[in-house]
PDB file of N, CA and C in Angstrom:
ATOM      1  N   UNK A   1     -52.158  45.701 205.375  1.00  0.00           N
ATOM      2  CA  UNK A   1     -52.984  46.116 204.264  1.00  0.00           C
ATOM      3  C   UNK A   1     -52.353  45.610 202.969  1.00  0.00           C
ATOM      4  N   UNK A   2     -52.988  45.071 202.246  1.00  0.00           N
ATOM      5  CA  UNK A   2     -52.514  44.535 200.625  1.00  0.00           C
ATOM      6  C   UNK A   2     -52.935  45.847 199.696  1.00  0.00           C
ATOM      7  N   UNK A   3     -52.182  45.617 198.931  1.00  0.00           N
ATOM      8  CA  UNK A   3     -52.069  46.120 197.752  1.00  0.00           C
ATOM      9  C   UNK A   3     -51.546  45.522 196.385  1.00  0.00           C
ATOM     10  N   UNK A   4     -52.386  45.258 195.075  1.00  0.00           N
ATOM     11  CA  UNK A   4     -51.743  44.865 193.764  1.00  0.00           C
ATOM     12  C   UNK A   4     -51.463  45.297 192.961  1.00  0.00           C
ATOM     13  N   UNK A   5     -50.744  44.816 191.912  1.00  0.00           N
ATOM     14  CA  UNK A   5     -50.954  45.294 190.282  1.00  0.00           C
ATOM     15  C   UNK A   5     -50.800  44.168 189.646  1.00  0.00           C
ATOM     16  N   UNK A   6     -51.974  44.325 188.964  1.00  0.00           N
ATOM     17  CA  UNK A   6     -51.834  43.562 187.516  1.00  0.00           C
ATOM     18  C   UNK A   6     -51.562  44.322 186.479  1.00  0.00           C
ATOM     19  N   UNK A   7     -50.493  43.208 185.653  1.00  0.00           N
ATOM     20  CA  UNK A   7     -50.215  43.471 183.903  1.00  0.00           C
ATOM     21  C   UNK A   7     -50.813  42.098 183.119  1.00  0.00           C
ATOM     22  N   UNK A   8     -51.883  42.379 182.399  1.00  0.00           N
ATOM     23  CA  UNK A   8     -52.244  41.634 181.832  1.00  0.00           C
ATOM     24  C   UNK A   8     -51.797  41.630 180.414  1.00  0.00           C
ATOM     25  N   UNK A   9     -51.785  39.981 179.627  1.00  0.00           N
ATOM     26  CA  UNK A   9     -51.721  40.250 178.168  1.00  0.00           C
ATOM     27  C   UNK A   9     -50.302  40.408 177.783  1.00  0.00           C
ATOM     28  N   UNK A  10     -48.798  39.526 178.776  1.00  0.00           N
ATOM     29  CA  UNK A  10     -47.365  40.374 178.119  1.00  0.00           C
ATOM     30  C   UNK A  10     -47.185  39.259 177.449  1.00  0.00           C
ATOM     31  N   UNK A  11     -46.963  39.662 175.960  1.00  0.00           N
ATOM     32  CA  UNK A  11     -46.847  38.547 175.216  1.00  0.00           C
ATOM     33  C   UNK A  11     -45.198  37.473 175.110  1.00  0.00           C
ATOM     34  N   UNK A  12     -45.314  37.039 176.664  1.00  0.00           N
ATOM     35  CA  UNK A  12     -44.373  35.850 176.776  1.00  0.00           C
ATOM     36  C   UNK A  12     -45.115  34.591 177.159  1.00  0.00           C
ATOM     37  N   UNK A  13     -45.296  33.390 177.560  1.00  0.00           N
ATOM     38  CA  UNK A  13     -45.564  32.154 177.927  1.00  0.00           C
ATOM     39  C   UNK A  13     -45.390  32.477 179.291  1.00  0.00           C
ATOM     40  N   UNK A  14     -46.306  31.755 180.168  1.00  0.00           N
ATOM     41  CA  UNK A  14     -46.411  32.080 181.600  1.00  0.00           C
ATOM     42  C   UNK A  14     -45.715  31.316 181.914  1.00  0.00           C
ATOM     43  N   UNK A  15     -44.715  29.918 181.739  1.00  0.00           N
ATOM     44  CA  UNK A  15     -44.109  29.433 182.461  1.00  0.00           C
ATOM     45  C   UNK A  15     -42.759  30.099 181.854  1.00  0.00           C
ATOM     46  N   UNK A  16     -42.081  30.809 181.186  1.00  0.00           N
ATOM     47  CA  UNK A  16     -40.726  31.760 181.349  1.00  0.00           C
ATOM     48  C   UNK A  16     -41.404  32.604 182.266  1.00  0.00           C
ATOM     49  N   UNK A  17     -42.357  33.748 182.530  1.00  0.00           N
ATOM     50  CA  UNK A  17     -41.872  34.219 183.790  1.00  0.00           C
ATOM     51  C   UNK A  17     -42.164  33.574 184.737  1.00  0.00           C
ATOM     52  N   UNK A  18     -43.040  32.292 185.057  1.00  0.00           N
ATOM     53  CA  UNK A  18     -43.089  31.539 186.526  1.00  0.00           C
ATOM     54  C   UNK A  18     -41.586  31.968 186.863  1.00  0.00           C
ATOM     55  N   UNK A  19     -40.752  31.523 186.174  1.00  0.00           N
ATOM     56  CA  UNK A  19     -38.917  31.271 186.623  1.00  0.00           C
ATOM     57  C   UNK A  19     -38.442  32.300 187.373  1.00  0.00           C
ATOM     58  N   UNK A  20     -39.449  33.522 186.760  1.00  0.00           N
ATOM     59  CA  UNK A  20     -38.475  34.900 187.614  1.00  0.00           C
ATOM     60  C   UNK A  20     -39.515  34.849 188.929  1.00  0.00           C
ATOM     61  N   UNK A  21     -40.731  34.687 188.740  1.00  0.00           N
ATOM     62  CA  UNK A  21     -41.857  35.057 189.896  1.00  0.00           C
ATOM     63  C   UNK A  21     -41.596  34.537 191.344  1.00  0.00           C
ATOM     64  N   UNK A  22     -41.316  33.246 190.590  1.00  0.00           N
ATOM     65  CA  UNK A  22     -40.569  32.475 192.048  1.00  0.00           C
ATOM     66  C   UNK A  22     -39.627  32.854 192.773  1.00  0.00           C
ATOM     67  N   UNK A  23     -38.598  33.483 191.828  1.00  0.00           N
ATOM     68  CA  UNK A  23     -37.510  34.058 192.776  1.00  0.00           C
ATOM     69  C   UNK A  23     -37.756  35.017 193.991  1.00  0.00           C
ATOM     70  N   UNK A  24     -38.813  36.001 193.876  1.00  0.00           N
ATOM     71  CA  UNK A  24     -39.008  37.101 194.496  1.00  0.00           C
ATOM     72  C   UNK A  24     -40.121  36.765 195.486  1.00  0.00           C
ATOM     73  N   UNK A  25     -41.079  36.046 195.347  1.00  0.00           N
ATOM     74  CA  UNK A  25     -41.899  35.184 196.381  1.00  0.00           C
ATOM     75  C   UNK A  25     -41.296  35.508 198.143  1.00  0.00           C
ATOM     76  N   UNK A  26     -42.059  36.342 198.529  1.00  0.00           N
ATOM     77  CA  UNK A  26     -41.837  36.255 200.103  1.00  0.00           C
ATOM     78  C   UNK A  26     -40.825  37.415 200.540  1.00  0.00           C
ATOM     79  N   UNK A  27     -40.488  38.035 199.499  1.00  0.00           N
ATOM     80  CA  UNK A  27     -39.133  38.795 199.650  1.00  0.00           C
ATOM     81  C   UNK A  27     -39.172  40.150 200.020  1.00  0.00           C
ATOM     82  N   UNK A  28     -38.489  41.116 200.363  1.00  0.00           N
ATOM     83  CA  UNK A  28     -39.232  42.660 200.748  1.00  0.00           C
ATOM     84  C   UNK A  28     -38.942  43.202 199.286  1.00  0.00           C
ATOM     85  N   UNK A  29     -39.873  44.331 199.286  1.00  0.00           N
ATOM     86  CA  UNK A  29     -39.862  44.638 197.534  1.00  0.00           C
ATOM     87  C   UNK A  29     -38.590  45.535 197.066  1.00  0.00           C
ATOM     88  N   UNK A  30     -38.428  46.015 197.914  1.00  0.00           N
ATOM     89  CA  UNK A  30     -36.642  46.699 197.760  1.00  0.00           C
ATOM     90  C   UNK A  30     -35.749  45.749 197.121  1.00  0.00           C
ATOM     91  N   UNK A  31     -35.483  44.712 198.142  1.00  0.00           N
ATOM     92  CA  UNK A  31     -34.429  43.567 198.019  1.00  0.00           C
ATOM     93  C   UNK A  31     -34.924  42.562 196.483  1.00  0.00           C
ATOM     94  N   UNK A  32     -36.488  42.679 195.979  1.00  0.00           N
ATOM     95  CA  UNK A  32     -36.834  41.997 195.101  1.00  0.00           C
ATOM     96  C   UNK A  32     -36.227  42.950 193.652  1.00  0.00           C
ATOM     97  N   UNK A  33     -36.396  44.363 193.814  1.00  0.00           N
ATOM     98  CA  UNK A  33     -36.290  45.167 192.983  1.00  0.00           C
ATOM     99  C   UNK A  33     -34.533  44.889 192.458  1.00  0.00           C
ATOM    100  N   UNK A  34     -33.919  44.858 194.053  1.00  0.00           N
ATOM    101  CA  UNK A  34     -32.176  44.828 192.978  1.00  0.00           C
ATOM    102  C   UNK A  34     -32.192  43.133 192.472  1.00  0.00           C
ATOM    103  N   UNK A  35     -32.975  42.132 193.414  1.00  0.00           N
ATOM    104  CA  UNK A  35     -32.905  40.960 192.256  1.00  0.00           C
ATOM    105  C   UNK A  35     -33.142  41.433 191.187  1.00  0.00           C
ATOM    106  N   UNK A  36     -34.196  41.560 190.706  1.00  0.00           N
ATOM    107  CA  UNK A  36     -34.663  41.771 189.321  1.00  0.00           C
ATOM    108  C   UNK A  36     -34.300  42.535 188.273  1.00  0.00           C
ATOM    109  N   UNK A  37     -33.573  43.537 188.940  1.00  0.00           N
ATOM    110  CA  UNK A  37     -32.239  44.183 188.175  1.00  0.00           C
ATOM    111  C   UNK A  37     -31.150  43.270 187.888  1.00  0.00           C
ATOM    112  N   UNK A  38     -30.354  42.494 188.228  1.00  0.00           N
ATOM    113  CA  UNK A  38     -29.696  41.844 188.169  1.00  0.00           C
ATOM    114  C   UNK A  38     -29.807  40.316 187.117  1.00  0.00           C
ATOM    115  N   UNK A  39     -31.103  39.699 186.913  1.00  0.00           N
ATOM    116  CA  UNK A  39     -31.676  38.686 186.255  1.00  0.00           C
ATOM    117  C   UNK A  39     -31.874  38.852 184.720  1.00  0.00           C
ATOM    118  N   UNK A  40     -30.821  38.556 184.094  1.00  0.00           N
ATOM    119  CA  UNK A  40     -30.820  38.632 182.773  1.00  0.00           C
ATOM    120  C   UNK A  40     -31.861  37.898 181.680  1.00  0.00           C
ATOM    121  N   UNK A  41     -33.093  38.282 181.615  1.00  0.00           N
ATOM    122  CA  UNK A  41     -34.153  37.656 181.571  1.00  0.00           C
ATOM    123  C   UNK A  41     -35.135  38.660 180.822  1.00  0.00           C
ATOM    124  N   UNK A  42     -35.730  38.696 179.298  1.00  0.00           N
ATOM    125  CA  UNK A  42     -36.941  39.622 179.238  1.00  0.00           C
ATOM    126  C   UNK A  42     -38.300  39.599 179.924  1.00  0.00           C
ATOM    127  N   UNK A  43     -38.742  38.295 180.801  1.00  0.00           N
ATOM    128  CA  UNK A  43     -39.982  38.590 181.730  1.00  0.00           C
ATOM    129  C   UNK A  43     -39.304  39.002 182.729  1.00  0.00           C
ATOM    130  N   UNK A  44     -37.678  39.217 183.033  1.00  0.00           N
ATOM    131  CA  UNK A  44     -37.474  40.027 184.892  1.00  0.00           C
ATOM    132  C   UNK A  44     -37.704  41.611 184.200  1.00  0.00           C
ATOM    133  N   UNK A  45     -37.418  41.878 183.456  1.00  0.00           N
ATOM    134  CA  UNK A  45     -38.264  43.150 183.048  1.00  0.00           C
ATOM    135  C   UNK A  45     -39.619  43.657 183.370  1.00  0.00           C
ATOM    136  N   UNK A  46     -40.331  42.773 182.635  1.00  0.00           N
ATOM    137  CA  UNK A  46     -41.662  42.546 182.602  1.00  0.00           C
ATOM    138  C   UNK A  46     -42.613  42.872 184.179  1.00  0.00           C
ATOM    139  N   UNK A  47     -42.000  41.984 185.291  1.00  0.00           N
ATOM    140  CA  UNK A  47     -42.369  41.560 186.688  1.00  0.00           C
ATOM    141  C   UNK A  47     -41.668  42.809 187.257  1.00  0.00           C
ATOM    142  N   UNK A  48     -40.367  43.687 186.557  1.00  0.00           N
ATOM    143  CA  UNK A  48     -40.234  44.339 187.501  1.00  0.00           C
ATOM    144  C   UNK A  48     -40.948  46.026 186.972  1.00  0.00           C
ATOM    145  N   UNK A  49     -41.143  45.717 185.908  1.00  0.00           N
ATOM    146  CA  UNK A  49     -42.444  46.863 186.013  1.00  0.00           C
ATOM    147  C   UNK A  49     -43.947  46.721 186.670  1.00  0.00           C
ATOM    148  N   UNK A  50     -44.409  45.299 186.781  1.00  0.00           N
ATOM    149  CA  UNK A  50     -45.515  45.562 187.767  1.00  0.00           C
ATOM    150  C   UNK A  50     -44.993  45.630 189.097  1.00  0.00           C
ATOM    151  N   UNK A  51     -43.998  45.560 189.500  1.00  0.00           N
ATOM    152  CA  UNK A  51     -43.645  45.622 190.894  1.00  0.00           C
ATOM    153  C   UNK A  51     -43.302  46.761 191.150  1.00  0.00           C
ATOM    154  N   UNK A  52     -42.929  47.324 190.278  1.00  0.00           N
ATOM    155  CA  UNK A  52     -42.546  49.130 190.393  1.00  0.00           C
ATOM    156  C   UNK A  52     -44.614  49.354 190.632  1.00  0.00           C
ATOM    157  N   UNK A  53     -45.086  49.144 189.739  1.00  0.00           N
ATOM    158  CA  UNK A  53     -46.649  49.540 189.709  1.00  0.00           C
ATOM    159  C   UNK A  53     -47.351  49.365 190.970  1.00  0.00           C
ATOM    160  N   UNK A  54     -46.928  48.000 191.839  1.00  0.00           N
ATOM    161  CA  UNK A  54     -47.832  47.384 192.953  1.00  0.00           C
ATOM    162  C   UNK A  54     -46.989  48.707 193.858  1.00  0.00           C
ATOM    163  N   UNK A  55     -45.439  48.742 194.044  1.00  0.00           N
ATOM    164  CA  UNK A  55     -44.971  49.898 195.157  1.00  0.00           C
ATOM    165  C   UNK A  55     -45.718  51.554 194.734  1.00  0.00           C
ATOM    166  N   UNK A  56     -45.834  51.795 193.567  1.00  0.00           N
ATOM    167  CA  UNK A  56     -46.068  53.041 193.641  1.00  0.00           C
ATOM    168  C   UNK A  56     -47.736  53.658 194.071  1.00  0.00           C
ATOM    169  N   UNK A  57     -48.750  51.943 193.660  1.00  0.00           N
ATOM    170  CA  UNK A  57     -49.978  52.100 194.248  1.00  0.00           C
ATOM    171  C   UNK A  57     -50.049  52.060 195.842  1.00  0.00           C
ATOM    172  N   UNK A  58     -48.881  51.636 196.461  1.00  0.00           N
ATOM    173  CA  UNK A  58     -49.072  51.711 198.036  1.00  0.00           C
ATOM    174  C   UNK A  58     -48.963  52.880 198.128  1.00  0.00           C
ATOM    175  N   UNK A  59     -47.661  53.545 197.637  1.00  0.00           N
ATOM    176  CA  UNK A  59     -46.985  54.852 198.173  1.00  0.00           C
ATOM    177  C   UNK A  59     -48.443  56.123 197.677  1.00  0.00           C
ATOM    178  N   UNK A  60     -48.912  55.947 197.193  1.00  0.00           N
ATOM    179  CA  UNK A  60     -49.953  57.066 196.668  1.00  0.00           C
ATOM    180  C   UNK A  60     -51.051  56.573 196.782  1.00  0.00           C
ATOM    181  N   UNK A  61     -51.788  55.479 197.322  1.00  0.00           N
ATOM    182  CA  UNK A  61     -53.471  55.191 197.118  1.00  0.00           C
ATOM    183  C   UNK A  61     -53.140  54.634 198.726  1.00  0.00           C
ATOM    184  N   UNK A  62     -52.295  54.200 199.295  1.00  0.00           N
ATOM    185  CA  UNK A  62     -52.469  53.891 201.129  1.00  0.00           C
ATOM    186  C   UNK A  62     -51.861  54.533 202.011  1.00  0.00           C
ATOM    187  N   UNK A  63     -50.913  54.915 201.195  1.00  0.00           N
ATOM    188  CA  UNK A  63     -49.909  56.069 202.109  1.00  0.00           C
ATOM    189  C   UNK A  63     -49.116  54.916 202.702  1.00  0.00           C
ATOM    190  N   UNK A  64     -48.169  54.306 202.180  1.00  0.00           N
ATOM    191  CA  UNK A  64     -47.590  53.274 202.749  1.00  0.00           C
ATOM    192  C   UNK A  64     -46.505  53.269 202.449  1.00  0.00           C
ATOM    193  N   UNK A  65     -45.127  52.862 203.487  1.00  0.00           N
ATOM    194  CA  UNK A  65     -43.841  53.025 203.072  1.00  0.00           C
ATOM    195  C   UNK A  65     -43.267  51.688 202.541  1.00  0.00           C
ATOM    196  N   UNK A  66     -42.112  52.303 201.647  1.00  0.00           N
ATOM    197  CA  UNK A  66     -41.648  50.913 200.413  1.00  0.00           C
ATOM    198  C   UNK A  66     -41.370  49.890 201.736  1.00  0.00           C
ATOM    199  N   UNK A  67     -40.160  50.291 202.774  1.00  0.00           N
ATOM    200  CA  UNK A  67     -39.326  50.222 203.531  1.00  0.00           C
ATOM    201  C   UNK A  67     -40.127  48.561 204.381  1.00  0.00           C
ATOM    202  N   UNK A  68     -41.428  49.300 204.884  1.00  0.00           N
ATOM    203  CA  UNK A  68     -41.956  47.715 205.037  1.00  0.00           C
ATOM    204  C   UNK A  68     -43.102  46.822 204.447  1.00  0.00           C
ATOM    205  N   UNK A  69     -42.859  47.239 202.808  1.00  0.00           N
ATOM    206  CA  UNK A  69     -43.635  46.260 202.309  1.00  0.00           C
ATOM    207  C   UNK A  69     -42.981  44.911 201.636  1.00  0.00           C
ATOM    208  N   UNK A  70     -43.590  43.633 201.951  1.00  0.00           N
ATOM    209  CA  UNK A  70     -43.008  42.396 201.310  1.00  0.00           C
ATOM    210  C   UNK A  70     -43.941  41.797 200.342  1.00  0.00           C
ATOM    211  N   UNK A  71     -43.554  41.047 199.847  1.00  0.00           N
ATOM    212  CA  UNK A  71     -44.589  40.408 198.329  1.00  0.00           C
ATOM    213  C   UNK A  71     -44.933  39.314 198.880  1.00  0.00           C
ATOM    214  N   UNK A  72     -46.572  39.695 198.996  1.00  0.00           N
ATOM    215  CA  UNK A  72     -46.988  38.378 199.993  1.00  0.00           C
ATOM    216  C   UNK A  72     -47.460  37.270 198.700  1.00  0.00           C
ATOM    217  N   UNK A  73     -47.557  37.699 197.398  1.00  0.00           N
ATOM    218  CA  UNK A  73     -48.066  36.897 196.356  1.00  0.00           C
ATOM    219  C   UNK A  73     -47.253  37.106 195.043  1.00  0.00           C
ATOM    220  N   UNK A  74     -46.881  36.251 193.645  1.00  0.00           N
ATOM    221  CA  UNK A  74     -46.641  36.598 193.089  1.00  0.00           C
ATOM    222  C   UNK A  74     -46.647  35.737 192.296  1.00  0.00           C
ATOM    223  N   UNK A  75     -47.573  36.103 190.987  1.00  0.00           N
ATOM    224  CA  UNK A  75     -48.261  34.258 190.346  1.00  0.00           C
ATOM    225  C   UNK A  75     -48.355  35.340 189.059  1.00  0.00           C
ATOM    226  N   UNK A  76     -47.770  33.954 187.715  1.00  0.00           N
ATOM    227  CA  UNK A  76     -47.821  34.257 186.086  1.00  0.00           C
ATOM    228  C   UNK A  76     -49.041  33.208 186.121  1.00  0.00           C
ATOM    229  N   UNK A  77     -50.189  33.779 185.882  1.00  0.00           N
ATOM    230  CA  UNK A  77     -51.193  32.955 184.963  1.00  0.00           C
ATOM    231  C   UNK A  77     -51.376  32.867 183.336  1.00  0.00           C
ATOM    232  N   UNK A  78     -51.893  32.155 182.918  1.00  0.00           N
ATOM    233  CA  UNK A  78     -51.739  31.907 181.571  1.00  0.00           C
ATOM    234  C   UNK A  78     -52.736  33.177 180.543  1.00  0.00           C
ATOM    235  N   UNK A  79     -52.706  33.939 179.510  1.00  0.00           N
ATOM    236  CA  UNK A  79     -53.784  34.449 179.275  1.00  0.00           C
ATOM    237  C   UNK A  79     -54.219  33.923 177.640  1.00  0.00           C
ATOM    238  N   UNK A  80     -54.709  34.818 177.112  1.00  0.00           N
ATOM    239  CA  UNK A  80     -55.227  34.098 175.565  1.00  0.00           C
ATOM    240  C   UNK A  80     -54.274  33.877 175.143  1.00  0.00           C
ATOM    241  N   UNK A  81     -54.318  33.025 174.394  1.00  0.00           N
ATOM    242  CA  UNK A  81     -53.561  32.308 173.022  1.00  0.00           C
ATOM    243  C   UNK A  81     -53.911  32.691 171.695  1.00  0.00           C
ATOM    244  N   UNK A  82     -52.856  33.515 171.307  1.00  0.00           N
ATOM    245  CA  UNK A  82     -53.491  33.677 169.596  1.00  0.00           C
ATOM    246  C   UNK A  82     -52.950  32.515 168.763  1.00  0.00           C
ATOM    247  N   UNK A  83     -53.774  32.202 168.169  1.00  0.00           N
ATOM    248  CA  UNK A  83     -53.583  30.945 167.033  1.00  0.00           C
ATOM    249  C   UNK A  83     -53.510  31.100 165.640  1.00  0.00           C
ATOM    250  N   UNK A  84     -52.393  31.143 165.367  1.00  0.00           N
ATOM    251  CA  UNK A  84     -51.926  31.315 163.499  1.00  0.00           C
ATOM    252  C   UNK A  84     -51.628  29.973 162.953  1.00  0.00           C
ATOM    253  N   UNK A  85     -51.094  30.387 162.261  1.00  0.00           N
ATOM    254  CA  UNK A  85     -50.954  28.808 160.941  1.00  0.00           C
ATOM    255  C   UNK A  85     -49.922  29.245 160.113  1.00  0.00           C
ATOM    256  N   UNK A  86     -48.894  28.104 159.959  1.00  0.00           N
ATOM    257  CA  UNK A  86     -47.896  28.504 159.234  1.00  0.00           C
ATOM    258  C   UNK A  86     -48.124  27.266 158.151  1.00  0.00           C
ATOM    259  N   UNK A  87     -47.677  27.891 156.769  1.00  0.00           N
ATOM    260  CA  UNK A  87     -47.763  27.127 156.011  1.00  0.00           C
ATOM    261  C   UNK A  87     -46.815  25.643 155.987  1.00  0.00           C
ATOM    262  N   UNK A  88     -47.286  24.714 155.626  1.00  0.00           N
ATOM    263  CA  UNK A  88     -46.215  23.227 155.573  1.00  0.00           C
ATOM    264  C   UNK A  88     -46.156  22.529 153.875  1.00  0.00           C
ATOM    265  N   UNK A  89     -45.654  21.623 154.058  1.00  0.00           N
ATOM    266  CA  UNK A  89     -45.357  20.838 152.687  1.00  0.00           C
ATOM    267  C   UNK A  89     -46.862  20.407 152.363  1.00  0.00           C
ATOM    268  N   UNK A  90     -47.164  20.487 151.157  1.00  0.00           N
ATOM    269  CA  UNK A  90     -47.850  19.892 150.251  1.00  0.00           C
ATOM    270  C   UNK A  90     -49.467  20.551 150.797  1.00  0.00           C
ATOM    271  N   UNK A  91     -49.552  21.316 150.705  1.00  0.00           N
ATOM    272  CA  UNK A  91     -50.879  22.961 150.907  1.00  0.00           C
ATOM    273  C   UNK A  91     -51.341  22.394 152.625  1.00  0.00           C
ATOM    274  N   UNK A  92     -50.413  22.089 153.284  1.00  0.00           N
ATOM    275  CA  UNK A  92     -51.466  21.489 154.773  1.00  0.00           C
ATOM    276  C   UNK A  92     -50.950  22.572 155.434  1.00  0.00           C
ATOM    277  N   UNK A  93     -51.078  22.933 156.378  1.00  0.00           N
ATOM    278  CA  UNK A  93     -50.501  23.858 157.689  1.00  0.00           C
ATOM    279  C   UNK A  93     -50.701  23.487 159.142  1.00  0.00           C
ATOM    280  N   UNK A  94     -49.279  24.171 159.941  1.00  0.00           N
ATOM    281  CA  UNK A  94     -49.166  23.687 161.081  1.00  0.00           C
ATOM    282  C   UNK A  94     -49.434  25.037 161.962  1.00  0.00           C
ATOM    283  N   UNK A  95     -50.126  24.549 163.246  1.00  0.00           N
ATOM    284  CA  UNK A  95     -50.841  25.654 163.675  1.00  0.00           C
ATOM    285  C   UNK A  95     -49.427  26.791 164.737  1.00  0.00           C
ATOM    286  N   UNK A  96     -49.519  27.473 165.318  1.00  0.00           N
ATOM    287  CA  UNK A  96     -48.603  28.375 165.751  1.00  0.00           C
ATOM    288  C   UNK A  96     -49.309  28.910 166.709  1.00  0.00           C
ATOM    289  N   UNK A  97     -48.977  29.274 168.280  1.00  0.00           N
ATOM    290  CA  UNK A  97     -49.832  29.397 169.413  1.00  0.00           C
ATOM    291  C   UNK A  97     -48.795  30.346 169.862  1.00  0.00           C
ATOM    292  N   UNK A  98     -49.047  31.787 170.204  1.00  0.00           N
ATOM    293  CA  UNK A  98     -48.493  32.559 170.220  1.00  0.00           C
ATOM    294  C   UNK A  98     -48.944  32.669 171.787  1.00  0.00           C
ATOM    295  N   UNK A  99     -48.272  32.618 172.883  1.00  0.00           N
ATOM    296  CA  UNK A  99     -49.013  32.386 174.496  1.00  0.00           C
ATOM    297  C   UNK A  99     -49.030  33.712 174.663  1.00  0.00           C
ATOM    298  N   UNK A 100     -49.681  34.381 175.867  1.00  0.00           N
ATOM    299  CA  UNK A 100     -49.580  35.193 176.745  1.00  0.00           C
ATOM    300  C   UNK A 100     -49.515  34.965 177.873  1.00  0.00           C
ATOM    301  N   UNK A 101     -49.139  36.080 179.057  1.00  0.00           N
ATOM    302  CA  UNK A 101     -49.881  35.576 180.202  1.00  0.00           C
ATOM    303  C   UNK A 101     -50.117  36.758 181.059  1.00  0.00           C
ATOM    304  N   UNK A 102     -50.338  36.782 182.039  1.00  0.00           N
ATOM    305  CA  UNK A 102     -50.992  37.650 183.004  1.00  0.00           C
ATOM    306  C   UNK A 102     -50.292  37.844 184.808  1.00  0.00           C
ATOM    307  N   UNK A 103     -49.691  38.660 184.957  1.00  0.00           N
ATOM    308  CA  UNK A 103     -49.023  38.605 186.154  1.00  0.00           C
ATOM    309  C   UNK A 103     -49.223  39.763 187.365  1.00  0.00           C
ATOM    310  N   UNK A 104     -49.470  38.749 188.520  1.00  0.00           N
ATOM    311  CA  UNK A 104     -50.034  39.759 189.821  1.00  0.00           C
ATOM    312  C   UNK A 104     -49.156  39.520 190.237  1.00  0.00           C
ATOM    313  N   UNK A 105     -49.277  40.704 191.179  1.00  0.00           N
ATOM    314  CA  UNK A 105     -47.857  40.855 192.427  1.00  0.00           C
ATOM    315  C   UNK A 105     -49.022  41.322 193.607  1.00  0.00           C
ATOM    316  N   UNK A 106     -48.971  41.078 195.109  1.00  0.00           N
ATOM    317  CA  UNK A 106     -49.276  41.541 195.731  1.00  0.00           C
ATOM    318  C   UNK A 106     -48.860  41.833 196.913  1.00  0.00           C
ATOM    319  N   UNK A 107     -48.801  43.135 197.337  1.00  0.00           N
ATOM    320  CA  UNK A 107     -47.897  43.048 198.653  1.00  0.00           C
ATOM    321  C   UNK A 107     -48.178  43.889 199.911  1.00  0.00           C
ATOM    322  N   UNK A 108     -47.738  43.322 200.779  1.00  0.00           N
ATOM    323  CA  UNK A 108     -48.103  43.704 202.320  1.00  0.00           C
ATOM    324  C   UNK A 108     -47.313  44.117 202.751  1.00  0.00           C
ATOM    325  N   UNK A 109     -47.846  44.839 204.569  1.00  0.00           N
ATOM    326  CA  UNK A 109     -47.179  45.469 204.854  1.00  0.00           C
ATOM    327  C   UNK A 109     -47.129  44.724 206.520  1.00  0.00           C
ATOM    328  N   UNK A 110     -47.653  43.892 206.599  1.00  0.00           N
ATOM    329  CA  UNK A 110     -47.989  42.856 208.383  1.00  0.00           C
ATOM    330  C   UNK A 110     -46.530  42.398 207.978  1.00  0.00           C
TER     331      UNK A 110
END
């Protein structure tokens, strides 16, 4: 049985957390949890609060134990871009793209 969580909208660039997402890919969510403790990183933060979110929706919406669930998915997609403008020499301006992105975790128990 699967189970997810999404956090949408964390205002980092989806390819800094690709870096952590990958690590935990395939892994049991216990063993992903002390990685991600360990990864000195503000998106291993980030990933390890939806991963706290994806375990606690098993444990209370399937009745499912941490013990054998593994992360059968775990993908940073890109989300909106806010677009500002910083001022430059001689009244022109250069634009400023502030990324987001959007990160699922999903995990099983086969």
């Amino acid at each position: 049985m699967e189970v997810r969580a999404i956090t949408r909208n964390v205002p980092m660039s989806a390819q800094k957390v690709r870096e952590v997402v990958r690590q935990i890919q395939g892994l049991p969510a216990e063993r992903a949890l002390a990685i991600l403790d360990l990864v000195p990183r503000k998106s291993a933060r980030l990933v390890r609060k939806t991963l706290r979110s994806a375990i606690a929706n098993a444990e209370n919406n399937r009745n499912l134990k941490v013990e054998n669930l593994r992360i059968k998915e775990a993908v940073a997609g890109t989300g909106t871009t806010l677009k500002r403008f910083q001022p430059k020499a001689r009244g022109s301006a250069g634009p400023i793209r502030k990324r987001r992105a959007h990160i699922r975790i999903v995990l099983s128990d086969e």
